[in-house]
PDB file of N, CA and C in Angstrom:
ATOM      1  N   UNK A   1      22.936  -7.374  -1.882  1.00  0.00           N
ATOM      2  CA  UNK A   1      21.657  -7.528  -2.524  1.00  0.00           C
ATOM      3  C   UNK A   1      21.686  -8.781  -3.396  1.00  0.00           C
ATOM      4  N   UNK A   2      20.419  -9.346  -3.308  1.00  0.00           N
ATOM      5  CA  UNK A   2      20.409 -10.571  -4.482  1.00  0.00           C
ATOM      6  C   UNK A   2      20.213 -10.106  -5.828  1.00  0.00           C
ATOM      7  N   UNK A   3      20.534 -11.672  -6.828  1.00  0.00           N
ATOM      8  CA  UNK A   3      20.131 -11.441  -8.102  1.00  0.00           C
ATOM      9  C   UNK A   3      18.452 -11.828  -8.270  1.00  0.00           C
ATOM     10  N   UNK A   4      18.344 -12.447  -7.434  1.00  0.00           N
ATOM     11  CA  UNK A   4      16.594 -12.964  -7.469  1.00  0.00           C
ATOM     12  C   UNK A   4      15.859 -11.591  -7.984  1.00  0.00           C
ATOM     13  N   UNK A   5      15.262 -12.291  -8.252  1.00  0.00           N
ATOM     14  CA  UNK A   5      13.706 -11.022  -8.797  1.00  0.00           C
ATOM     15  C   UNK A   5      12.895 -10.817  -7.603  1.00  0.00           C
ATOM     16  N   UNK A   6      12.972  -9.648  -7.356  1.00  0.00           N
ATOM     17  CA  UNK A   6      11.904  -8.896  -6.176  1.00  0.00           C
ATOM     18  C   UNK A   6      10.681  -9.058  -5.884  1.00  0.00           C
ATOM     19  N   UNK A   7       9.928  -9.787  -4.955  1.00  0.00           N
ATOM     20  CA  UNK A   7       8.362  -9.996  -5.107  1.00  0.00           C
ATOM     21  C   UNK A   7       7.839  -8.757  -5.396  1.00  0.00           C
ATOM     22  N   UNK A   8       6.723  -9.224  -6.153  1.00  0.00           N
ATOM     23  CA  UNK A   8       6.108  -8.224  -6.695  1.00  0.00           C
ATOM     24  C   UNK A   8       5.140  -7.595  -5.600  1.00  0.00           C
ATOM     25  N   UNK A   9       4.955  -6.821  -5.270  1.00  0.00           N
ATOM     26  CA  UNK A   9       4.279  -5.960  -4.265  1.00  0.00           C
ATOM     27  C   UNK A   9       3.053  -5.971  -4.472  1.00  0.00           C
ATOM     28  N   UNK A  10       2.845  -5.541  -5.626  1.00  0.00           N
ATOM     29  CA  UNK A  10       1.069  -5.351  -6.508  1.00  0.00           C
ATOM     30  C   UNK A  10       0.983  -6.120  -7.317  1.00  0.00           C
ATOM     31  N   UNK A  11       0.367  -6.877  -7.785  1.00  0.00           N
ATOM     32  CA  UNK A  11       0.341  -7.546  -8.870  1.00  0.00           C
ATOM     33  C   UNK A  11      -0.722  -7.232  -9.769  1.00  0.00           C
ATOM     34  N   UNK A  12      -1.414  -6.276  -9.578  1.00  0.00           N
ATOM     35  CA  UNK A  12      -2.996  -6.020 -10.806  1.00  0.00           C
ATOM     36  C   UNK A  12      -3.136  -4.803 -10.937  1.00  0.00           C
ATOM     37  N   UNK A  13      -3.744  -4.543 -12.156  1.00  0.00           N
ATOM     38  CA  UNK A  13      -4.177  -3.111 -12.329  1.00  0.00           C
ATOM     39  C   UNK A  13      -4.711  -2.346 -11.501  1.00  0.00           C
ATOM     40  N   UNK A  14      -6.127  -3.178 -11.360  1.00  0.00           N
ATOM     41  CA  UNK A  14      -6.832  -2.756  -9.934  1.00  0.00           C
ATOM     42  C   UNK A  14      -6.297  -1.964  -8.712  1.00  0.00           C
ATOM     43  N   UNK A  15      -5.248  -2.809  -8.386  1.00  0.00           N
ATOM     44  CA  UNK A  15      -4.222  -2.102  -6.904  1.00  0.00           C
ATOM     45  C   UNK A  15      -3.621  -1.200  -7.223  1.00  0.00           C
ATOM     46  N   UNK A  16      -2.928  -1.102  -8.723  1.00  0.00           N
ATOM     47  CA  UNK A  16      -1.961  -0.604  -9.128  1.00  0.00           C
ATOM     48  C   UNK A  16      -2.339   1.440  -9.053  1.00  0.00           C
ATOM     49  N   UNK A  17      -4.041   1.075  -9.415  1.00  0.00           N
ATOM     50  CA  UNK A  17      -4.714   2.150 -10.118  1.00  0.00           C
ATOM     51  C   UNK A  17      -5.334   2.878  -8.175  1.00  0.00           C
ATOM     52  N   UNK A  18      -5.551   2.077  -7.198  1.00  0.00           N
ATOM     53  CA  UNK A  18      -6.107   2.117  -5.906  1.00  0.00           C
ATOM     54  C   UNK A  18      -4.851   2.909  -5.350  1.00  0.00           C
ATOM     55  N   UNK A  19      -3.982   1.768  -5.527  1.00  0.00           N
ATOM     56  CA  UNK A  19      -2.744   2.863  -5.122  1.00  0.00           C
ATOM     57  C   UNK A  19      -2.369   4.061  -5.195  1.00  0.00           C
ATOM     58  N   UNK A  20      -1.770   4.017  -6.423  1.00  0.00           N
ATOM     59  CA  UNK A  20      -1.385   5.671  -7.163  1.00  0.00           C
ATOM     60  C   UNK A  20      -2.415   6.072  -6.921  1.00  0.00           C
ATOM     61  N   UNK A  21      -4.086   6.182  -6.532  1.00  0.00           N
ATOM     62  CA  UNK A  21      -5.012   7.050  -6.045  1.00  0.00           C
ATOM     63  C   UNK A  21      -4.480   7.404  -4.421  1.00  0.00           C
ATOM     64  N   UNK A  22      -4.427   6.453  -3.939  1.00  0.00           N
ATOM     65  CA  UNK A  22      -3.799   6.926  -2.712  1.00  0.00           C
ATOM     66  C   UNK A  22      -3.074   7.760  -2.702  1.00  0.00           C
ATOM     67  N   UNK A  23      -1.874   7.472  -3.501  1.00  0.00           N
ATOM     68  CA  UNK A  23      -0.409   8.490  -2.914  1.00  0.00           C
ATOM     69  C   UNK A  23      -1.214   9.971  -3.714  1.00  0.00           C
ATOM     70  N   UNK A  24      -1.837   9.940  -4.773  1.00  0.00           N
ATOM     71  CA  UNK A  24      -2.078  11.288  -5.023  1.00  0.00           C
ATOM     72  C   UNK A  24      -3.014  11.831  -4.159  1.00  0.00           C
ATOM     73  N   UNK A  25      -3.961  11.619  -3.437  1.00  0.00           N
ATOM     74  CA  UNK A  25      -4.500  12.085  -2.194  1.00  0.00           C
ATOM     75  C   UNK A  25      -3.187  12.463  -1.432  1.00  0.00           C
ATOM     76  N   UNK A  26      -2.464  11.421  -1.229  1.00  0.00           N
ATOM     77  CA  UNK A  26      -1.448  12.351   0.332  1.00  0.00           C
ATOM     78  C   UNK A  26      -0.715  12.980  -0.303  1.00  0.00           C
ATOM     79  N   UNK A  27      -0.832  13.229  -1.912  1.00  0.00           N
ATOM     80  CA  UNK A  27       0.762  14.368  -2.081  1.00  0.00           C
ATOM     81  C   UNK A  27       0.616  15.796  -1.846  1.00  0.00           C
ATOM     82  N   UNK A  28      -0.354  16.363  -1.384  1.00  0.00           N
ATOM     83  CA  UNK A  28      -1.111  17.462  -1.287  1.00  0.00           C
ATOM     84  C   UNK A  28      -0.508  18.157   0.098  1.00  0.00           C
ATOM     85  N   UNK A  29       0.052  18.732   0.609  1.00  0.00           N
ATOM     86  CA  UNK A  29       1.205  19.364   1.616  1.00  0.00           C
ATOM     87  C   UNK A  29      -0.062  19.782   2.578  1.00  0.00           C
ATOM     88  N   UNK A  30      -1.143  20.366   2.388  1.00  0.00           N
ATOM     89  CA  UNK A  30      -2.292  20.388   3.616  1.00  0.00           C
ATOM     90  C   UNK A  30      -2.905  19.212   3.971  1.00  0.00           C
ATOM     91  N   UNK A  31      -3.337  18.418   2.894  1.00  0.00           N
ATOM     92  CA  UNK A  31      -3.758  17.021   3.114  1.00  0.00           C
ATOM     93  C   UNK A  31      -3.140  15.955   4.133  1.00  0.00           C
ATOM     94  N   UNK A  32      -1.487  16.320   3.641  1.00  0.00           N
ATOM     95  CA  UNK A  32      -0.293  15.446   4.372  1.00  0.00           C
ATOM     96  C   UNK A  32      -0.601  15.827   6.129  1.00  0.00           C
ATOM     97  N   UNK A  33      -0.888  17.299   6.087  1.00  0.00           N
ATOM     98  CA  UNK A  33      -0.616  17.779   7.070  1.00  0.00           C
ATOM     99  C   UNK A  33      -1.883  17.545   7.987  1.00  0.00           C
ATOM    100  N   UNK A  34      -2.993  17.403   7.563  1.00  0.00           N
ATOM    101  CA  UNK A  34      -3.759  17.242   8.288  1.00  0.00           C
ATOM    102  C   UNK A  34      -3.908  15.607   8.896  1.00  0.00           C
ATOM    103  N   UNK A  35      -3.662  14.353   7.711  1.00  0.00           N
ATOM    104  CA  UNK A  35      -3.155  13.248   8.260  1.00  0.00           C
ATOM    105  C   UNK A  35      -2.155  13.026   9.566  1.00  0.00           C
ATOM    106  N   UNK A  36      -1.225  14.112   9.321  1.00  0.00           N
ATOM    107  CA  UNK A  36      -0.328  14.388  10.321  1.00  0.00           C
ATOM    108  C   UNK A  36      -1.249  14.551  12.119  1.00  0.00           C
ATOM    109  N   UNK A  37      -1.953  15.373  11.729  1.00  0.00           N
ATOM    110  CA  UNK A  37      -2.561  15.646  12.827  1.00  0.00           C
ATOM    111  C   UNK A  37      -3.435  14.671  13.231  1.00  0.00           C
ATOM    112  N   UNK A  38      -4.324  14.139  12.490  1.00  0.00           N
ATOM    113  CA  UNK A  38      -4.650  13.391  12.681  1.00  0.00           C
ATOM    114  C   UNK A  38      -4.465  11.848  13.392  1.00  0.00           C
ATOM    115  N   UNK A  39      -3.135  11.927  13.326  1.00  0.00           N
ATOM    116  CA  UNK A  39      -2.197  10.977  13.596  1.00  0.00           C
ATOM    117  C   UNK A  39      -2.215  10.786  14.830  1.00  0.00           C
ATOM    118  N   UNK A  40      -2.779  11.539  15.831  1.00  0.00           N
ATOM    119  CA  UNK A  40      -2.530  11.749  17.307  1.00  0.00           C
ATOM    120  C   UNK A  40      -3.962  11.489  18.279  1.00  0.00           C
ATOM    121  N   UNK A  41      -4.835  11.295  17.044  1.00  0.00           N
ATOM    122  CA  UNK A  41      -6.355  10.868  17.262  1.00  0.00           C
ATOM    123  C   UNK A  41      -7.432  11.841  16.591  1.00  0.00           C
ATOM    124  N   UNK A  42      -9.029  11.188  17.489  1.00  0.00           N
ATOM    125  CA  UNK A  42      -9.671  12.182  16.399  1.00  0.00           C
ATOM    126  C   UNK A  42      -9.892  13.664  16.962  1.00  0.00           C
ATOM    127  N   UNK A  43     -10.228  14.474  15.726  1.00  0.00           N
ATOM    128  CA  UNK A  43     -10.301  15.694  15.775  1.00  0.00           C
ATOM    129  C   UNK A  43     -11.579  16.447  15.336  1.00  0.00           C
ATOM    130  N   UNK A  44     -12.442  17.622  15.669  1.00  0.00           N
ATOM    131  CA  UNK A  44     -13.256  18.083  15.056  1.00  0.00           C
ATOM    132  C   UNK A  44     -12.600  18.829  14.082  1.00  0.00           C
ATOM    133  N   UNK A  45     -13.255  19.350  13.264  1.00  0.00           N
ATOM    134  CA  UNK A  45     -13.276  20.155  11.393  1.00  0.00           C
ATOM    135  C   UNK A  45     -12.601  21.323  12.548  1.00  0.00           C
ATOM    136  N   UNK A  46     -12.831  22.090  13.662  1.00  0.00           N
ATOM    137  CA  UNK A  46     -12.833  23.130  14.519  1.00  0.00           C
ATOM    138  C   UNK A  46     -11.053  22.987  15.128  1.00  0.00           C
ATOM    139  N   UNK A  47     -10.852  22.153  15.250  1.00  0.00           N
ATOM    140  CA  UNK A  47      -9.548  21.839  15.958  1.00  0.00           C
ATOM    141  C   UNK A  47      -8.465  21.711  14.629  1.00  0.00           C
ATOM    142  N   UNK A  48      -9.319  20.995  13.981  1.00  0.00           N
ATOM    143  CA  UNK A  48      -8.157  20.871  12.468  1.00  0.00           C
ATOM    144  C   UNK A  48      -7.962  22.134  11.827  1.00  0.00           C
ATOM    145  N   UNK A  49      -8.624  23.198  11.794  1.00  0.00           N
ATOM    146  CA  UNK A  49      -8.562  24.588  11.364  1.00  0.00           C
ATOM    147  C   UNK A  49      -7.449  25.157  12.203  1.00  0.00           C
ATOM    148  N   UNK A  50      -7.909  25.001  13.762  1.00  0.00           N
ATOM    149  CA  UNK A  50      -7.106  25.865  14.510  1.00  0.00           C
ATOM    150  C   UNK A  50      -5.697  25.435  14.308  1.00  0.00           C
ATOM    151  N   UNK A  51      -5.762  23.743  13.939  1.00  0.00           N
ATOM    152  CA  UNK A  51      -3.989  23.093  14.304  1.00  0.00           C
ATOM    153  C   UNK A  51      -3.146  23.277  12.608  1.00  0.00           C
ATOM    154  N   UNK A  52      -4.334  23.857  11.645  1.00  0.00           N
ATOM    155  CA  UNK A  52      -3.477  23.342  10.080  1.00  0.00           C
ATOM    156  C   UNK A  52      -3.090  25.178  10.013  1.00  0.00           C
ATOM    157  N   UNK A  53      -3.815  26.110  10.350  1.00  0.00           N
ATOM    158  CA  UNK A  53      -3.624  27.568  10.228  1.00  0.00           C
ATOM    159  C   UNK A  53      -4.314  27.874   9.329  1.00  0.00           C
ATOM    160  N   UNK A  54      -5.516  27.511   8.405  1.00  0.00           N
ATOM    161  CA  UNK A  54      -5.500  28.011   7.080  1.00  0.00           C
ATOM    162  C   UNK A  54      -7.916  27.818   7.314  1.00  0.00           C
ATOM    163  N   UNK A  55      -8.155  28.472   6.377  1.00  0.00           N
ATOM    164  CA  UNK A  55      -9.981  28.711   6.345  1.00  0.00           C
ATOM    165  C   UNK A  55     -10.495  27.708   6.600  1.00  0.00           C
ATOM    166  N   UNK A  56     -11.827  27.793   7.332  1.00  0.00           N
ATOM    167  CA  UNK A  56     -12.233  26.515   7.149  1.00  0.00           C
ATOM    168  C   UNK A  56     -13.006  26.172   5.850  1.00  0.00           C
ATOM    169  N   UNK A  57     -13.718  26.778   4.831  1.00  0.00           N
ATOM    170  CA  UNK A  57     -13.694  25.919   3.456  1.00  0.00           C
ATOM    171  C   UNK A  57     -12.389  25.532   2.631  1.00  0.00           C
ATOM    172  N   UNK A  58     -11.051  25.793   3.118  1.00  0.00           N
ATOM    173  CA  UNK A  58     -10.256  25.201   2.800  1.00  0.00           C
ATOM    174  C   UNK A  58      -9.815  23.622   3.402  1.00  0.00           C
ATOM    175  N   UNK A  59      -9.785  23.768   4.779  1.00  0.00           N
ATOM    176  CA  UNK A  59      -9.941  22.469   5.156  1.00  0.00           C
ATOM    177  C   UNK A  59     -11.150  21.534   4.807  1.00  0.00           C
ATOM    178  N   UNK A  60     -11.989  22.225   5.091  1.00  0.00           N
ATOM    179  CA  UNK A  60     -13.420  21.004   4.674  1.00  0.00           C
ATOM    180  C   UNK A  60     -13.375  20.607   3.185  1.00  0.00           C
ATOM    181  N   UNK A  61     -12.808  21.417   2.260  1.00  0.00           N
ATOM    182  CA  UNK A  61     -12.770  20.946   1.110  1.00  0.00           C
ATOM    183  C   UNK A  61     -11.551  19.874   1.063  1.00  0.00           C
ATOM    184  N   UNK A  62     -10.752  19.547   1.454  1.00  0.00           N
ATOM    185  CA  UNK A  62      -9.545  18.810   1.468  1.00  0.00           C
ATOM    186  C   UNK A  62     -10.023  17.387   2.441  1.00  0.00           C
ATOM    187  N   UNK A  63     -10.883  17.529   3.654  1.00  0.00           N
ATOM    188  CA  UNK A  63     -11.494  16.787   4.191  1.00  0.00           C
ATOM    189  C   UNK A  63     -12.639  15.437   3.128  1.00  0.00           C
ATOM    190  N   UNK A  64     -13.198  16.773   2.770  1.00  0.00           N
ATOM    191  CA  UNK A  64     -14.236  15.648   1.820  1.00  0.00           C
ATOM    192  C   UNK A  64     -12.901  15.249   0.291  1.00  0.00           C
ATOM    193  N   UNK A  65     -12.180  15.439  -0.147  1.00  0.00           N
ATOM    194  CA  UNK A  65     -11.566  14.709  -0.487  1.00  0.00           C
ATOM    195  C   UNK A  65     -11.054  13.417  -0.131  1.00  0.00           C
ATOM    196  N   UNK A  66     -10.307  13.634   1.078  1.00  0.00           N
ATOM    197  CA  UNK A  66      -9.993  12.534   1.679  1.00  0.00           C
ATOM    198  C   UNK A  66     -11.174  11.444   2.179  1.00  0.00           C
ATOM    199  N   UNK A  67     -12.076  12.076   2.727  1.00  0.00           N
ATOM    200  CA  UNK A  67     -13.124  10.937   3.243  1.00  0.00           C
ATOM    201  C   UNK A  67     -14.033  10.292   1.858  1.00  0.00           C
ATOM    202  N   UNK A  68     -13.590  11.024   0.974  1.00  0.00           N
ATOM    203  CA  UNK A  68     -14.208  10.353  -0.715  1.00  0.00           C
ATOM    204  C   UNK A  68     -13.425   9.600  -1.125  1.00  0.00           C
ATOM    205  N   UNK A  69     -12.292   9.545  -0.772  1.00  0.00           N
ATOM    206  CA  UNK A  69     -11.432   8.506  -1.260  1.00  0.00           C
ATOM    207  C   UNK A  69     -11.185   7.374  -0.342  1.00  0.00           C
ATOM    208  N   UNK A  70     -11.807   7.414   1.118  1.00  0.00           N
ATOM    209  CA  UNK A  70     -11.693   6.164   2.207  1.00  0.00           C
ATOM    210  C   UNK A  70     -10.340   6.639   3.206  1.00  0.00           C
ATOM    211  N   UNK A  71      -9.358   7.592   2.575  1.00  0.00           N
ATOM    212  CA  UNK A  71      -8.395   7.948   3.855  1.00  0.00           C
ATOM    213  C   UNK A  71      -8.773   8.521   5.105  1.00  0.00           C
ATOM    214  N   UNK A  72     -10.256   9.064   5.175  1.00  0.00           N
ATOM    215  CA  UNK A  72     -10.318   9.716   6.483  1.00  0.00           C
ATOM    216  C   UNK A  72     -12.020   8.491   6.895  1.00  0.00           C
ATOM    217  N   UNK A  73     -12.059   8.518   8.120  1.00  0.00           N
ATOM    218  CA  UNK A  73     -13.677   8.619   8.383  1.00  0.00           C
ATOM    219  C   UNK A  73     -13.992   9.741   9.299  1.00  0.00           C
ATOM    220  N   UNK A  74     -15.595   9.861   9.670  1.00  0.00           N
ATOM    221  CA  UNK A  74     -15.813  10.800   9.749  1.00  0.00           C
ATOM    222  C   UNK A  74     -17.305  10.392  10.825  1.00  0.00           C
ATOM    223  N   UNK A  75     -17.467  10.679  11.876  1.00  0.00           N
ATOM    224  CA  UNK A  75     -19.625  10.823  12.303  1.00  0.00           C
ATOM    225  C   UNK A  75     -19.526  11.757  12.981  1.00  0.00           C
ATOM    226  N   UNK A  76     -20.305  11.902  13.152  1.00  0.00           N
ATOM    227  CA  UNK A  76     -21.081  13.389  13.873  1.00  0.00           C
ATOM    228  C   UNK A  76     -21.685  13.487  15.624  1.00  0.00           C
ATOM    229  N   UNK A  77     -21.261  14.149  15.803  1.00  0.00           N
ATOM    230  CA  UNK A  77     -21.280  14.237  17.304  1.00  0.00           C
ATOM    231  C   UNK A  77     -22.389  15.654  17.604  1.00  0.00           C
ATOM    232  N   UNK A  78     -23.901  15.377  17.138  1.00  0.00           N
ATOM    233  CA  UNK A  78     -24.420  16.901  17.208  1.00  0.00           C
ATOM    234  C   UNK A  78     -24.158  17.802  16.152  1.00  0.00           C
ATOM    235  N   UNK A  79     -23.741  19.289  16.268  1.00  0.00           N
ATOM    236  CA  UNK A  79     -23.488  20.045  15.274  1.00  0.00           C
ATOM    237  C   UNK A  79     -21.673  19.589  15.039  1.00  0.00           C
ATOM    238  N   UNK A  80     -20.985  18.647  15.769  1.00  0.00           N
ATOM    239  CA  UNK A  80     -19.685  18.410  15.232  1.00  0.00           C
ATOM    240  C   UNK A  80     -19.368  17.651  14.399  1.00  0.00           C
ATOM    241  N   UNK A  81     -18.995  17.707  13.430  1.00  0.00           N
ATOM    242  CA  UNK A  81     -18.374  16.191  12.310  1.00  0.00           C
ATOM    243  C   UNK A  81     -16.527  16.398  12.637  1.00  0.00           C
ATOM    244  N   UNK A  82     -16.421  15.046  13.542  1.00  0.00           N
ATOM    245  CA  UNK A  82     -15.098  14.607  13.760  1.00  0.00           C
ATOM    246  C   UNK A  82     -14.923  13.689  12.718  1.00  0.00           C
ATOM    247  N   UNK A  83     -13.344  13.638  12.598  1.00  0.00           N
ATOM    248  CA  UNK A  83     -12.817  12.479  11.981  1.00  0.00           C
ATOM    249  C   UNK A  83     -11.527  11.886  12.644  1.00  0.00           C
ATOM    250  N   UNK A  84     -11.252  10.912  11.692  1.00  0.00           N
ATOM    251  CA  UNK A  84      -9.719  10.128  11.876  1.00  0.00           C
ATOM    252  C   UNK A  84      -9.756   8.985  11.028  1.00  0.00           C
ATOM    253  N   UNK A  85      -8.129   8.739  11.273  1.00  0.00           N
ATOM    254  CA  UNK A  85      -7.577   8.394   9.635  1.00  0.00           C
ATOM    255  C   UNK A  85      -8.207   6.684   9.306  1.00  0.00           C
ATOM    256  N   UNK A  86      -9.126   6.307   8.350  1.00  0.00           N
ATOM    257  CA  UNK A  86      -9.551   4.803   8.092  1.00  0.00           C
ATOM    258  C   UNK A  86      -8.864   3.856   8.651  1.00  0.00           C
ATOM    259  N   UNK A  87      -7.196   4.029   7.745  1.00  0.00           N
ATOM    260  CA  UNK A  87      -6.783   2.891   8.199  1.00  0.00           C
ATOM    261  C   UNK A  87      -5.366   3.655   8.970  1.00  0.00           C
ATOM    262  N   UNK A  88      -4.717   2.646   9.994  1.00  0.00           N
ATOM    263  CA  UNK A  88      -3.181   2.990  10.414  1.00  0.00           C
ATOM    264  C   UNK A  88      -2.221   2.828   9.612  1.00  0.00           C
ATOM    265  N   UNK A  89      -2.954   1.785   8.558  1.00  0.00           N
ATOM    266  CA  UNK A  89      -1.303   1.746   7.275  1.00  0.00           C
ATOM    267  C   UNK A  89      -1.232   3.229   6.823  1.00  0.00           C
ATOM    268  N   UNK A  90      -1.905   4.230   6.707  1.00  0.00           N
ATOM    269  CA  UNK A  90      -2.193   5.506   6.226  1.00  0.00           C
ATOM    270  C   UNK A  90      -1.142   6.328   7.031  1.00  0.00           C
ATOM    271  N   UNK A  91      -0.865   6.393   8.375  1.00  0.00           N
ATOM    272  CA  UNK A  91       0.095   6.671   9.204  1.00  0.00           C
ATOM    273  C   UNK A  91       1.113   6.217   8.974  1.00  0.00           C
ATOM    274  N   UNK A  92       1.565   4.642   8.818  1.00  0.00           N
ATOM    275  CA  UNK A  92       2.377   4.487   8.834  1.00  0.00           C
ATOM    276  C   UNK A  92       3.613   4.394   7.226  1.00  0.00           C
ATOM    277  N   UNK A  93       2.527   4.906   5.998  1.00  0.00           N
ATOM    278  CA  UNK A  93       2.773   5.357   4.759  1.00  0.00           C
ATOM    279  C   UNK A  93       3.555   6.491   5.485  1.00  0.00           C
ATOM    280  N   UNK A  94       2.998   7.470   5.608  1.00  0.00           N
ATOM    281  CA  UNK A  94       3.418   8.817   6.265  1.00  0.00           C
ATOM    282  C   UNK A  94       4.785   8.692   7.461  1.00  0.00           C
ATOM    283  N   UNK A  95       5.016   7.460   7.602  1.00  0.00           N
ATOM    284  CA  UNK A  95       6.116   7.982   8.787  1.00  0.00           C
ATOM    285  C   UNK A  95       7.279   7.202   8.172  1.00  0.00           C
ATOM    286  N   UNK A  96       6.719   6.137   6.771  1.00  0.00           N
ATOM    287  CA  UNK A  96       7.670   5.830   6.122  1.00  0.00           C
ATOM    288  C   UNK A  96       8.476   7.209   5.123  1.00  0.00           C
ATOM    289  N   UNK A  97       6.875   8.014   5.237  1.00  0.00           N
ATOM    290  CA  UNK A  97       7.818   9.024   4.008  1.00  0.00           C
ATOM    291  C   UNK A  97       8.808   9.693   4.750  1.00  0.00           C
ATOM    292  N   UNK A  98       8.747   9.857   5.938  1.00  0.00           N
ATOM    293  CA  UNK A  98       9.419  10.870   7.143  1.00  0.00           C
ATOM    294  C   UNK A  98      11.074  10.419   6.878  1.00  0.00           C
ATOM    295  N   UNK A  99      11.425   9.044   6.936  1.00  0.00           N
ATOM    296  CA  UNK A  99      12.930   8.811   6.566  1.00  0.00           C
ATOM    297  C   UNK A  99      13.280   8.805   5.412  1.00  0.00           C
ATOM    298  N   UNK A 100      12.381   9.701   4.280  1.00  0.00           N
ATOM    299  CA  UNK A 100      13.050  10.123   3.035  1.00  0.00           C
ATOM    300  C   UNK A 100      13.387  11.678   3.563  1.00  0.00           C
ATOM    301  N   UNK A 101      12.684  11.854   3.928  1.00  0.00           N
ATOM    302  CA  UNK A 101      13.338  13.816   4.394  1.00  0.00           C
ATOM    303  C   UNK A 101      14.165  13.578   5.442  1.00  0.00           C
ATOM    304  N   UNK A 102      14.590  12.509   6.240  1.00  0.00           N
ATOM    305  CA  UNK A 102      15.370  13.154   7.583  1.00  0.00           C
ATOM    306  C   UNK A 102      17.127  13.032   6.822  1.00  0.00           C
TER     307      UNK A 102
END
């Protein structure tokens, strides 16, 4: 390792404050999990119930979290509201966290 000083990653409040909003959206173990799924393309509110195991005002409430904060999008297909994840850095946050648990 060097003695150099590490580029700074973030440099402003702004990001600093965007950020840490981010990671506290994904620290949420259903949230994570539904990103997870998500991960594989989009899904209706109907499929994300069946694939997370848990109510659907539990998922939809965790949904409009995420799509309030820009991690998910979301349109409507008829009576369906699909989504999937805004951006792929969002995935690939998530598969960085994966080689802290393996």
């Amino acid at each position: 390792m060097s003695n150099e000083a590490p580029d700074i990653l973030i440099n402003n409040d702004t990001q600093i404050i965007e950020a840490a909003g981010r990671l506290k959206v994904l620290a949420h173990p259903l949230r994570l999990k539904i990103i997870c799924q998500l991960s594989h393309g989009e899904k209706t509110v109907q499929e994300l119930i069946d694939s997370v195991g848990t109510s659907q005002s539990n998922v939809s409430q965790h949904l409009a979290i995420m799509r309030d904060k820009g991690v998910l999008n979301c349109r409507k297909n008829a009576t369906q509201v699909i989504y999937k994840v805004a951006s792929n850095s969002t995935i690939e946050l998530v598969q960085l966290l994966k080689t802290f648990s393996s």
